[in-house]
Structures are given as structure tokens and as C-alpha cells.
Protein backbone atom coordinates (compact mmCIF):
# COMPACT_ATOMS: atom_id res chain seq x y z
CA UNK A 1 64.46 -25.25 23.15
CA UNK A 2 62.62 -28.73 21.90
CA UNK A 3 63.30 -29.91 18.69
CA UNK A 4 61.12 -32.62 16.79
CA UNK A 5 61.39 -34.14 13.79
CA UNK A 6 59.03 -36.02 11.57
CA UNK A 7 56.89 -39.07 13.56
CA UNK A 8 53.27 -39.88 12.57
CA UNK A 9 49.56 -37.83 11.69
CA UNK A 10 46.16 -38.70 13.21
CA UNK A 11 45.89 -41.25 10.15
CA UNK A 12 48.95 -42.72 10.61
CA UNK A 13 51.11 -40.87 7.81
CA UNK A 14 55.26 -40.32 8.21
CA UNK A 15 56.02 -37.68 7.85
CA UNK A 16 59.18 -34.93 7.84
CA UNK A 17 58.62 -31.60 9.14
CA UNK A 18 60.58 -30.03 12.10
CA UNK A 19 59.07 -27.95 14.83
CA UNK A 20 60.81 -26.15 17.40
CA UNK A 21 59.44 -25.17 20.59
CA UNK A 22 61.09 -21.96 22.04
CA UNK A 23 61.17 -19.23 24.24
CA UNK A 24 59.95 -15.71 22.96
CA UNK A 25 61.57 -12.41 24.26
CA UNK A 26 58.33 -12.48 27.06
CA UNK A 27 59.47 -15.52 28.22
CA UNK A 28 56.40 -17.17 26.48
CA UNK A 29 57.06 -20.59 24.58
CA UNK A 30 55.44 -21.33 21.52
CA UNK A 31 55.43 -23.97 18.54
CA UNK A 32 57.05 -22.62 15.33
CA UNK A 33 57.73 -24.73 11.74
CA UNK A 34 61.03 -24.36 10.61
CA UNK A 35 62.04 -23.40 6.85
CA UNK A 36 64.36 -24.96 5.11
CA UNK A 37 66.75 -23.33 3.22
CA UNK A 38 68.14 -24.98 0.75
CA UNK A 39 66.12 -27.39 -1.21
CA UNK A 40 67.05 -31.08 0.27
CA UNK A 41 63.68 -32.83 1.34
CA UNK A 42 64.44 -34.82 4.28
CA UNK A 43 62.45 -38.48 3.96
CA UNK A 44 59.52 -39.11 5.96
CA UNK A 45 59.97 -41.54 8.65
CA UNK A 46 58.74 -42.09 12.57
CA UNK A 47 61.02 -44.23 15.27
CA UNK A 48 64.05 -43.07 13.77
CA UNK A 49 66.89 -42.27 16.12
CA UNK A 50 68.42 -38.39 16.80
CA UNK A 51 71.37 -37.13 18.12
CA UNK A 52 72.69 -33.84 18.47
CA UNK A 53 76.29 -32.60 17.88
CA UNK A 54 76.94 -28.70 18.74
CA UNK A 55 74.22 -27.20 16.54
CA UNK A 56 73.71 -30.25 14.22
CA UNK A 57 70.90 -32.57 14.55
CA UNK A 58 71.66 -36.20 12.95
CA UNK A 59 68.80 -38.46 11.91
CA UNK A 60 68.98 -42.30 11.68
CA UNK A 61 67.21 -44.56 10.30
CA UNK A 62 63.45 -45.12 11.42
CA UNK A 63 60.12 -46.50 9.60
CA UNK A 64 57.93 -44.69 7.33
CA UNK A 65 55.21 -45.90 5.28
CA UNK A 66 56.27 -48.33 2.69
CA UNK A 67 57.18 -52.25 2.74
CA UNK A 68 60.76 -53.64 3.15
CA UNK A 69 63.67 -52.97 1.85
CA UNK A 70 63.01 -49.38 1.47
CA UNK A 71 66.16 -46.61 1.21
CA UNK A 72 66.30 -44.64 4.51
CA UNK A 73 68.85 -42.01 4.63
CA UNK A 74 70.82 -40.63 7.59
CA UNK A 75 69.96 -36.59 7.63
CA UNK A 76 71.79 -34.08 9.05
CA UNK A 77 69.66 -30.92 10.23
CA UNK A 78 71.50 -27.69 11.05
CA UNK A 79 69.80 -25.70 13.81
CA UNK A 80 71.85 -22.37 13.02
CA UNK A 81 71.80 -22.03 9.53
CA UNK A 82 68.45 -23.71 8.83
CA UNK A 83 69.51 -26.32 6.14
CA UNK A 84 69.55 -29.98 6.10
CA UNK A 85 71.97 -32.67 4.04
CA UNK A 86 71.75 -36.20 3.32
CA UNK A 87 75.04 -37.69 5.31
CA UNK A 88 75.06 -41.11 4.27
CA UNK A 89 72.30 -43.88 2.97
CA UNK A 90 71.48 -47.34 4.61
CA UNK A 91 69.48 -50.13 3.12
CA UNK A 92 67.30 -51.18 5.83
């Protein structure tokens, strides 16, 4: 299984969907969007930094489309359960 988060559109957009890319019952792979379950929006960003911990994916930092000074938080994804959560917030 691949996970990716977020990074950049054809006109240079952030932005903050997740894709998985995994392995169907006849051993075929294939691209699916994941849902969200609960309603946290994770913020838009490219370049950020990702680490995972047992099922958990965790989200630093990273540039999106706006000037200095802007408010990126650190997300935390959960690959099981399908819902995200803001962790903590940096001033960048």
C-alpha cells in the first residue's frame, strides 16, 4: 500500500486530498480517494514532511499557496478508521 497526501495540480494549486494505492482481491492495484470521516479539513500544503506510526500518518509542516507567516498545522491521518485530527499548530 502507497499513501499520498496533498502536493501540487497542473496549475500549481496545494492541495489536501489523500489517495491510496492498493492491492485488490485479483492482485490488481489501483488508485482510490479516501473519505474522511469526521469533518476536520486537513490544510492544503506540498513539501510537507510524513511519518508513519502503526496505522497513523503524521503531517508536518510544508508550503501551500499563500505568503509568509501563514498557520500550518501538524495533521494526524488515521489509516484504519479513516479520520484525521489537527495534533498541534506551528507558525512558520
Amino acid at each position: 500500500m502507497l499513501i499520498i497526501f496533498g502536493e501540487r495540480d497542473s496549475n500549481e494549486k496545494a492541495l489536501n486530498d489523500i489517495w491510496g494505492f492498493y492491492k485488490n482481491k485479483n492482485g490488481k492495484w489501483k488508485w482510490v480517494k479516501e473519505l474522511i470521516k469526521n469533518n476536520y479539513i486537513m490544510k492544503s500544503r506540498y513539501n510537507q514532511f510524513c511519518v508513519f506510526y502503526g496505522s497513523l500518518m503524521i503531517l508536518i509542516g510544508g508550503k501551500n499557496n499563500k505568503r509568509n507567516n501563514d498557520i500550518i498545522p501538524i495533521d494526524v491521518y488515521d489509516i484504519e478508521i479513516n479520520e484525521v485530527w489537527n495534533l498541534l499548530v506551528l507558525e512558520w
